[in-house]
Protein backbone atom coordinates (compact mmCIF):
# COMPACT_ATOMS: atom_id res chain seq x y z
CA UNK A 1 14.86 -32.32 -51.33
CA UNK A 2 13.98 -35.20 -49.24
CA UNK A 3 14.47 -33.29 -46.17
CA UNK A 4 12.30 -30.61 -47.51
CA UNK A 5 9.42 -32.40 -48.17
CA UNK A 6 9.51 -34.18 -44.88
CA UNK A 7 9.47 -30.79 -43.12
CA UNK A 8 6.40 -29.93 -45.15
CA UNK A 9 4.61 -33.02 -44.30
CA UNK A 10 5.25 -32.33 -40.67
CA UNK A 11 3.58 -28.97 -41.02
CA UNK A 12 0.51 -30.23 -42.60
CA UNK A 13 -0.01 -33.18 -40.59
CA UNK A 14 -0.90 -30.25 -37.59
CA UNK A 15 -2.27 -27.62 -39.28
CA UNK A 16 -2.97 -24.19 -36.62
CA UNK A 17 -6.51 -23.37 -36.91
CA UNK A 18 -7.53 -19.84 -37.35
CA UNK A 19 -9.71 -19.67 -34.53
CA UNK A 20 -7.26 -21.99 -32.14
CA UNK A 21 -4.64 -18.96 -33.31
CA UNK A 22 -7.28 -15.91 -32.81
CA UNK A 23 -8.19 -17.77 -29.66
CA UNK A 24 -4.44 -18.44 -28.04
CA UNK A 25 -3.86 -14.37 -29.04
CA UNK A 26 -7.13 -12.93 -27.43
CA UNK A 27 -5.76 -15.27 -24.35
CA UNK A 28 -2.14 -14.11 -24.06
CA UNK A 29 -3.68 -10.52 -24.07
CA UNK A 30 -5.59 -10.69 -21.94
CA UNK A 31 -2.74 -11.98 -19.34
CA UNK A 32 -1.08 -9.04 -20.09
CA UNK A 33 -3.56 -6.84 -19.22
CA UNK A 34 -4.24 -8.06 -16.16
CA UNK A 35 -0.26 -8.23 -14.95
CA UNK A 36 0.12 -4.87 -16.76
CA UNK A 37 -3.69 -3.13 -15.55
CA UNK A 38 -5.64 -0.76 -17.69
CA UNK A 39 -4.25 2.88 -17.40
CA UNK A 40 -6.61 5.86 -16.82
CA UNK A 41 -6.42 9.51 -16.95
CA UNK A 42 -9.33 10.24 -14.18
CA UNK A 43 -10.44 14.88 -14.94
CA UNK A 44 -11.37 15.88 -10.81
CA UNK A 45 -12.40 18.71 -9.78
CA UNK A 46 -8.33 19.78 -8.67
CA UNK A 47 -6.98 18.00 -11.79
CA UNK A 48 -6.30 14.99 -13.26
CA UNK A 49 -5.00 11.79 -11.49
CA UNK A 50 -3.57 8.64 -13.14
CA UNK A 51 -4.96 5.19 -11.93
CA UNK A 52 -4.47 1.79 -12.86
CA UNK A 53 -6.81 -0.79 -12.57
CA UNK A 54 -6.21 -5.11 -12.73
CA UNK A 55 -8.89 -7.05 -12.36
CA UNK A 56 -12.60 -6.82 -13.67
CA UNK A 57 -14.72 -4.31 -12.38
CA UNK A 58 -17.16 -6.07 -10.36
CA UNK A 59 -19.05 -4.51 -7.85
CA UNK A 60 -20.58 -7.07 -6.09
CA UNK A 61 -17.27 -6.82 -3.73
CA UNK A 62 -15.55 -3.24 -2.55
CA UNK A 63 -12.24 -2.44 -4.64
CA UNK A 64 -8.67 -2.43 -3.32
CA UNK A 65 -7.34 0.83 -3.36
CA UNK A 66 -4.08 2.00 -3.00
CA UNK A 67 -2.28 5.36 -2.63
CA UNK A 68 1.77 5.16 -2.53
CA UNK A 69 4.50 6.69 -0.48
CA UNK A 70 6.51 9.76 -1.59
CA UNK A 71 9.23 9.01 -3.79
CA UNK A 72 7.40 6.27 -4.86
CA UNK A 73 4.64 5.33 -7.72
CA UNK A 74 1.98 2.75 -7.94
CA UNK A 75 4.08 -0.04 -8.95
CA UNK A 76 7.22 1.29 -7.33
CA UNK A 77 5.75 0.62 -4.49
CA UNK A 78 2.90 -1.67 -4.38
CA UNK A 79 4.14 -4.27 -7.27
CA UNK A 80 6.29 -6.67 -5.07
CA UNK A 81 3.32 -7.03 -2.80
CA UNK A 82 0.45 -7.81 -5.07
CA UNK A 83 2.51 -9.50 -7.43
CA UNK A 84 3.66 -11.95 -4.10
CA UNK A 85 2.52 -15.59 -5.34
CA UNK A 86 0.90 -15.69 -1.85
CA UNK A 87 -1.22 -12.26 -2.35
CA UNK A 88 -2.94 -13.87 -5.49
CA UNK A 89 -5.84 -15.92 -3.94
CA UNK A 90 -6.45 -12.09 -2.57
CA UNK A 91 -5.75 -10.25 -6.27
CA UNK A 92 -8.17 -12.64 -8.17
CA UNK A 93 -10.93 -11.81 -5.53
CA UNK A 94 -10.73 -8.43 -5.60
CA UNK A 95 -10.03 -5.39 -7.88
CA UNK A 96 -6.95 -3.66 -7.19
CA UNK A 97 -7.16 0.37 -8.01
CA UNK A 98 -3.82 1.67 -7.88
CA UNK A 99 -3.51 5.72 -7.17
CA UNK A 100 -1.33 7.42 -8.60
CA UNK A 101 -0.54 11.04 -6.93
CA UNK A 102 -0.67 13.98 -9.20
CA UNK A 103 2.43 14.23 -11.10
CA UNK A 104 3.98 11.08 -9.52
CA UNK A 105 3.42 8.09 -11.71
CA UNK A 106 6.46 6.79 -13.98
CA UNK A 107 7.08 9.26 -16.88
CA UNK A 108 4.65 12.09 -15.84
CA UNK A 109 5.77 14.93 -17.43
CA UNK A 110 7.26 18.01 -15.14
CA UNK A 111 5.21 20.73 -13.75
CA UNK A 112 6.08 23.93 -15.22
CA UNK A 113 8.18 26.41 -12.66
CA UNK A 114 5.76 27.91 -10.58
CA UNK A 115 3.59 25.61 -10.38
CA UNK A 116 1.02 25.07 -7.17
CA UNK A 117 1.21 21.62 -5.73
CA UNK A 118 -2.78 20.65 -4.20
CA UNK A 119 -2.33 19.90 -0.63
CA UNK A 120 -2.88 16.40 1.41
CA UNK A 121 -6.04 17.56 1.76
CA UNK A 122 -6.80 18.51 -1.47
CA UNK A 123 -5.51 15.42 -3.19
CA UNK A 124 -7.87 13.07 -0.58
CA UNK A 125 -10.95 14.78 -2.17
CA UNK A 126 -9.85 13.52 -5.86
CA UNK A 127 -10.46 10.42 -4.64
CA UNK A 128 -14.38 10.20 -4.93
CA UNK A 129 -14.02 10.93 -8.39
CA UNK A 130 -12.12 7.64 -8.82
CA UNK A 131 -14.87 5.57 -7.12
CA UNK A 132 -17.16 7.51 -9.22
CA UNK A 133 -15.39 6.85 -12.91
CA UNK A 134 -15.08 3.00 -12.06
CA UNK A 135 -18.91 2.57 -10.66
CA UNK A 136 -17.59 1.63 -7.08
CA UNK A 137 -19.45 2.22 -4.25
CA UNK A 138 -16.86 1.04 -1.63
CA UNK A 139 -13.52 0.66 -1.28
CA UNK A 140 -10.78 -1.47 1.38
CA UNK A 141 -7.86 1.47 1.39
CA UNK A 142 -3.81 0.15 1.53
CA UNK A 143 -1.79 3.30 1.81
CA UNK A 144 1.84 3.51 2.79
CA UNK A 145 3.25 7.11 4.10
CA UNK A 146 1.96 10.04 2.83
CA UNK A 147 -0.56 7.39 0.86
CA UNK A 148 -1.49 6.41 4.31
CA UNK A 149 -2.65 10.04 5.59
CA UNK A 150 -4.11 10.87 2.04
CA UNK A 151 -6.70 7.79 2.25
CA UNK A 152 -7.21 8.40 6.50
CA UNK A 153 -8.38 12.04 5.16
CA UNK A 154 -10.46 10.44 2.19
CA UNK A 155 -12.25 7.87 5.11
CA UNK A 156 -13.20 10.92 7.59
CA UNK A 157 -14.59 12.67 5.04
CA UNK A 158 -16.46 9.63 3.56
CA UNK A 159 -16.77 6.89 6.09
CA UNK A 160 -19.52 5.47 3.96
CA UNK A 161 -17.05 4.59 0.78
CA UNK A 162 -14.62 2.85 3.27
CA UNK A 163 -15.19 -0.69 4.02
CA UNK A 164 -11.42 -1.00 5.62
CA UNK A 165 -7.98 0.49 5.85
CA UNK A 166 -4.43 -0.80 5.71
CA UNK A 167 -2.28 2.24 6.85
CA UNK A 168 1.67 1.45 6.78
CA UNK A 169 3.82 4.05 8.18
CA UNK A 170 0.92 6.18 9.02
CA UNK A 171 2.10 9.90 10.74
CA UNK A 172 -0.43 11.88 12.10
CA UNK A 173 1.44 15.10 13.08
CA UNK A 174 1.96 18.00 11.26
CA UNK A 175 5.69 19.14 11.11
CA UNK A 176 6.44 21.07 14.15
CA UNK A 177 8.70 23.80 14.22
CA UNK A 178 12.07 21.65 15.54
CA UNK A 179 10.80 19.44 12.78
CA UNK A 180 11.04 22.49 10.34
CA UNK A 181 13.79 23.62 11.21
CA UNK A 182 15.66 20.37 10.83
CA UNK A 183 14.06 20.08 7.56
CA UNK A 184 15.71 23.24 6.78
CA UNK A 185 19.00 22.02 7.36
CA UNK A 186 18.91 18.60 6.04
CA UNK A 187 17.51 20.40 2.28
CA UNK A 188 21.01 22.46 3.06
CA UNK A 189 23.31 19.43 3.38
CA UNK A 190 21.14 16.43 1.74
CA UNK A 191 19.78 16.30 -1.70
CA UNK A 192 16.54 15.83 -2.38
CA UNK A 193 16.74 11.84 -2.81
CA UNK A 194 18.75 11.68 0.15
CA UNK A 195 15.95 13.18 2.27
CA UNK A 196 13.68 11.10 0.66
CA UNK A 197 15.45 7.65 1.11
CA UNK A 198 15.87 8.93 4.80
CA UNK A 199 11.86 9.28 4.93
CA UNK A 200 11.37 5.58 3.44
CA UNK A 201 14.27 3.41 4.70
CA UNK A 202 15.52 3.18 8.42
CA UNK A 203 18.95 4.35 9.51
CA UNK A 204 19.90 0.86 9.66
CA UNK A 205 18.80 -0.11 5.86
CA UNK A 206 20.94 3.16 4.71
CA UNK A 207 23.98 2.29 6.19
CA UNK A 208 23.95 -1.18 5.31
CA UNK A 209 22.92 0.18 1.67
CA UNK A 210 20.65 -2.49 1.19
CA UNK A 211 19.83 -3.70 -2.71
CA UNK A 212 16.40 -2.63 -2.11
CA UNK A 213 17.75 1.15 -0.54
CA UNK A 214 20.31 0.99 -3.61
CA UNK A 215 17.58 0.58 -6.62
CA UNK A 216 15.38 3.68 -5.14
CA UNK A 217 18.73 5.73 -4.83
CA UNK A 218 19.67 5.18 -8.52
CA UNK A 219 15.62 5.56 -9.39
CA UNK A 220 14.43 8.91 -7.77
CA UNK A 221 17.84 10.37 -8.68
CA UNK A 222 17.21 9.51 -12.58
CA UNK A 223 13.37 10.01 -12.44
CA UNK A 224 12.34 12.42 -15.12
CA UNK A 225 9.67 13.94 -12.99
CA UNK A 226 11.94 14.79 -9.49
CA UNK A 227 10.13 18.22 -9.65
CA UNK A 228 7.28 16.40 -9.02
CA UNK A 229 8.57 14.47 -6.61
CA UNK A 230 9.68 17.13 -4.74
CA UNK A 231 6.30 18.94 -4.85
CA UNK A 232 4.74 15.92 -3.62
CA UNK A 233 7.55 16.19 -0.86
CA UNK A 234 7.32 19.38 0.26
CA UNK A 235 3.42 19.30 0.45
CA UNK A 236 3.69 15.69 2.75
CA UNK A 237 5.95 17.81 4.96
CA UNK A 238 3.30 20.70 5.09
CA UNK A 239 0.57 18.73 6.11
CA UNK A 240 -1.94 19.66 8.92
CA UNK A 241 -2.50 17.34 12.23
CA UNK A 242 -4.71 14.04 11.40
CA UNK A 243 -6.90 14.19 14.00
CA UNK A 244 -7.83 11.16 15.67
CA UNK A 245 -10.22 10.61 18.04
CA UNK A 246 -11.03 7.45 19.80
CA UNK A 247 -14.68 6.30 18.49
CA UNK A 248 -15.20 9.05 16.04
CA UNK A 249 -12.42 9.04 13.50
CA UNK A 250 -13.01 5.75 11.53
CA UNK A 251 -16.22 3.90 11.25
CA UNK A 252 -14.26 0.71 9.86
CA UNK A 253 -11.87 -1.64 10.71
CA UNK A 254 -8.60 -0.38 10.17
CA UNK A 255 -4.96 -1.96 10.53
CA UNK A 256 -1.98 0.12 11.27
CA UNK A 257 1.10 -1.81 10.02
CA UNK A 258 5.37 -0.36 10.86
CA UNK A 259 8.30 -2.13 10.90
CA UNK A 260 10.17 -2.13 14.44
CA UNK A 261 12.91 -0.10 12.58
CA UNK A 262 11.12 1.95 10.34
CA UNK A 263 11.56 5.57 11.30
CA UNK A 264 8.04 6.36 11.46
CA UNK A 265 7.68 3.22 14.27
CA UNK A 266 7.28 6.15 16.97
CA UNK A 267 4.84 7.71 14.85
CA UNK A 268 2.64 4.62 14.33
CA UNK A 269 2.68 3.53 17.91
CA UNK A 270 1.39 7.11 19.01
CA UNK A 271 -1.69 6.65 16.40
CA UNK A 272 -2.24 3.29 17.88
CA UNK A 273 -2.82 4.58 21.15
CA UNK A 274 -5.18 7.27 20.22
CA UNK A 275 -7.33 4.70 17.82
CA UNK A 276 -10.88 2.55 19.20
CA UNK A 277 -9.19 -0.29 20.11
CA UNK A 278 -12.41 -2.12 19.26
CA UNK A 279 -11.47 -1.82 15.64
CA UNK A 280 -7.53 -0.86 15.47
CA UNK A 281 -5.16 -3.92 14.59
CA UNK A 282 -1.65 -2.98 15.40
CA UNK A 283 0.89 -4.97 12.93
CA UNK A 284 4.26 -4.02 14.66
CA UNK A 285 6.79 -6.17 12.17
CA UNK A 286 10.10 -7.91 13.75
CA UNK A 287 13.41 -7.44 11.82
CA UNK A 288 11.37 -5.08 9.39
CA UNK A 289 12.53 -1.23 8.05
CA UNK A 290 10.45 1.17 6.58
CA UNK A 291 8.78 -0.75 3.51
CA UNK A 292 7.46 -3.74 4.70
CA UNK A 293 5.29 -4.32 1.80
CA UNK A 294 8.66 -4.79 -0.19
CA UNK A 295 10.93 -6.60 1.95
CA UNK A 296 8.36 -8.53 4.15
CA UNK A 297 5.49 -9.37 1.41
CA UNK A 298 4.74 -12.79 2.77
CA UNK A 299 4.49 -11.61 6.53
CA UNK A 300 2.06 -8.64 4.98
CA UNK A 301 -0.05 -10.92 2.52
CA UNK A 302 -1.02 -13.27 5.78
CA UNK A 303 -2.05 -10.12 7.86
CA UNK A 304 -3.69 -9.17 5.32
CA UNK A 305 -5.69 -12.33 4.80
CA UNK A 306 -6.65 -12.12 8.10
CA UNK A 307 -8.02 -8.46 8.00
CA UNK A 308 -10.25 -9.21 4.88
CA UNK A 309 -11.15 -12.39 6.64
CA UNK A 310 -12.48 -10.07 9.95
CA UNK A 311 -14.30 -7.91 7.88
CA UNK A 312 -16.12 -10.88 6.46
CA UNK A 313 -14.70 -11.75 2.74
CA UNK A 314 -12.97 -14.93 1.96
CA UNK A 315 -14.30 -17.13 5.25
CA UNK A 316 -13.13 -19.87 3.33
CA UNK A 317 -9.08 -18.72 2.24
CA UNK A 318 -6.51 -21.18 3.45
CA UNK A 319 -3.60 -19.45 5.69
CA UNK A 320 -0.77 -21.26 4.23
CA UNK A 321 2.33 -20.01 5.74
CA UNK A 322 2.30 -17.97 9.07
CA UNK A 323 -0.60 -20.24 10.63
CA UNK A 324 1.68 -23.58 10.96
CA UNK A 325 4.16 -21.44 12.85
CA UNK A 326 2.28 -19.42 14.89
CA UNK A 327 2.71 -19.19 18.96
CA UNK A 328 -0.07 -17.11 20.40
CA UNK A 329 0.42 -15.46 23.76
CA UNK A 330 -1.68 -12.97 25.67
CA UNK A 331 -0.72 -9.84 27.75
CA UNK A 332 -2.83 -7.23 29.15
CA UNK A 333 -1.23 -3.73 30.43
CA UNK A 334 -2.49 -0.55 32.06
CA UNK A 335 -2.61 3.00 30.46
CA UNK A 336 -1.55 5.94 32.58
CA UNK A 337 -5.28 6.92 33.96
CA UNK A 338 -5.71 2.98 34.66
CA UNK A 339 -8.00 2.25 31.77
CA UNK A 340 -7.67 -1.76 30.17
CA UNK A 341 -5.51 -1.94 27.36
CA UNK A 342 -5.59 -4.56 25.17
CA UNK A 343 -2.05 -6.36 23.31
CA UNK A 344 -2.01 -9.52 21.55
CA UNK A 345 1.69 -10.47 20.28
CA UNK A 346 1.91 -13.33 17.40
CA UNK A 347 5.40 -14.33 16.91
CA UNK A 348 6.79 -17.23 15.09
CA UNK A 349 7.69 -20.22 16.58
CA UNK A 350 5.91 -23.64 17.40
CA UNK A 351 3.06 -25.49 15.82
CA UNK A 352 0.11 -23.19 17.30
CA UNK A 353 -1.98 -22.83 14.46
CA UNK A 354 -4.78 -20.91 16.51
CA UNK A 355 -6.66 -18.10 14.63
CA UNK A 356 -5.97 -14.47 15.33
CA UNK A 357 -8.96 -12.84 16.10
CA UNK A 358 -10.87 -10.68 13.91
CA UNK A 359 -10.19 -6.76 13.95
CA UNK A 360 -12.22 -6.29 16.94
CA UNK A 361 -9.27 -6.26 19.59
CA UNK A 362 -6.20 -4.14 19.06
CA UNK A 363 -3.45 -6.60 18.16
CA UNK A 364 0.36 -5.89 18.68
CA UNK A 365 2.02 -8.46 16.14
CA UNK A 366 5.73 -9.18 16.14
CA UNK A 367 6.09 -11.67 13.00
């Protein structure tokens, strides 16, 4: 009895206040909306797309939008990175509009047989409609793979909506007809999340059968939606040449990011070439396969920093890990026809500290 009443008295002597309760509730929500994003089901003209959006929706800045890989989703393949404890001075600043591709976000339901996958090109003109639903006029663009080609097609045709783009992994060739054939026999003697992991992960990460390589394996194989998937696949691998040319293909900054392994490195280095160097950043990542985003986050989240920070947001954002360990050193080299080309390699290593410069030199970064 004793023990009872003392209980009681404990209770009462704190009593939780309604609105202290109501308050503590409306606050825990509304952390879980913003780790979790509001989900949308966005009607365009060539169908509907789902997109998920963290953050408030103020204009006054551009959004962050993102468009994912194949075999990949939104959070599949953007979550690591924007969740990075590093990439949250960046995330409170800005909205973040994750993309999903038709069909390709977690638990989309299959297409029926027969059905007629929209094209790369196609899908880049459901974009404005996104921009449109959330009231944005303009947009920074972080696209990995096929995401990557998708949102260079959106910024050609809309150069006025795109403040910046962050293209990992970006190929700008169409499939030639070696490629197609090989294609052909690899869909003969692969499955279909074989070939995929193949596109994503260097040779190196697959036969080490890295965690990361292992956990995309065991998801695409299960995913409920590998129809989809392979839709989305087979469309990537029909796409047309980007074309690119030097000052009238992007009027923004734009960094091109690969990892020295990844097997679209070639790929990247070839786009680099053909880009204004005047407004082309070219991330080239040491040690690093074909998702940077997920095995190098911090390395990204600097670059990052620094790209936002040359296109004039956040003068004032503190560079907290790569900056104490930078060494900075110049080269210059010649093109074929003798024209100035311009490298600048950043590489770990001594107490440097020196600012990179702002996207209006073509960087080469080994980090």
């Amino acid at each position: 009895m004793t023990t009872e009443m003392q209980e009681i008295a404990i209770t009462e002597e704190k009593p939780l206040l309604t609105g202290q309760a109501e308050a503590k509730d409306v606050e825990l929500a509304a952390r879980i909306l913003l780790d979790q994003g509001q989900e949308h089901s966005i009607e365009t003209p060539h169908g509907v797309l789902h997109v998920t959006l963290h953050g408030t929706r103020t204009t006054r800045r551009p959004a962050i939008l993102t468009f994912h890989d194949v075999g990949l989703d939104s959070k599949s393949c953007f979550s690591t990175l924007f969740k990075f404890e590093e990439m949250q001075e960046i995330v409170k600043n800005f909205t973040l509009i994750h993309v999903d591709a038709p069909g390709q976000e977690e638990g989309a339901a299959a297409y029926p047989a027969g059905y007629v996958y929209p094209s790369m090109d196609t899908v880049a003109e459901m974009i404005p409609s996104v921009l449109t639903f959330f009231n944005f006029r303009t947009v920074i663009g972080v696209g990995v793979g096929a995401g990557a080609y998708v949102l260079s097609k959106f910024a050609q045709a809309n150069p006025d909506s795109v403040e910046g783009l962050v293209l990992v992994n970006i190929d700008t060739n169409a499939r030639g007809w070696m490629d197609w054939a090989a294609q052909k026999l690899i869909s003969v003697t692969s499955s279909l999340t074989e070939q995929i992991l193949s596109h994503l992960f260097s040779q190196e990460e697959l036969s080490s059968n890295t965690d990361v390589v292992q956990s995309h394996r065991e998801r695409i194989s299960k995913a409920s939606n590998l129809m989809n998937i392979e839709l989305f696949w087979k469309t990537y691998n029909s796409r047309r040449d980007l074309i690119i040319e030097r000052n009238n293909t992007f009027k923004c900054p734009v960094m091109l990011v690969v990892g020295d392994q990844a097997p679209y490195e070639e790929a990247a280095v070839e786009c680099n070439s053909k880009m204004d160097p005047t407004t082309t950043s070219f991330l080239k990542m040491a040690d690093a396969g074909g998702l940077p985003q997920l095995t190098q986050p911090a390395k990204l989240t600097e670059a990052f920093k620094y790209f936002i920070q040359g296109m004039g947001y956040m003068a004032s954002s503190c560079m907290t890990r790569l900056s104490r360990s930078r060494t900075t050193s110049l080269s210059s080299s010649y093109s074929m026809d003798g024209s100035r080309s311009r490298s600048r390699t950043l590489s770990q290593g001594s107490q440097g500290g020196q600012m990179p410069p702002s996207p209006s030199q073509t960087m080469e970064v080994s980090c």
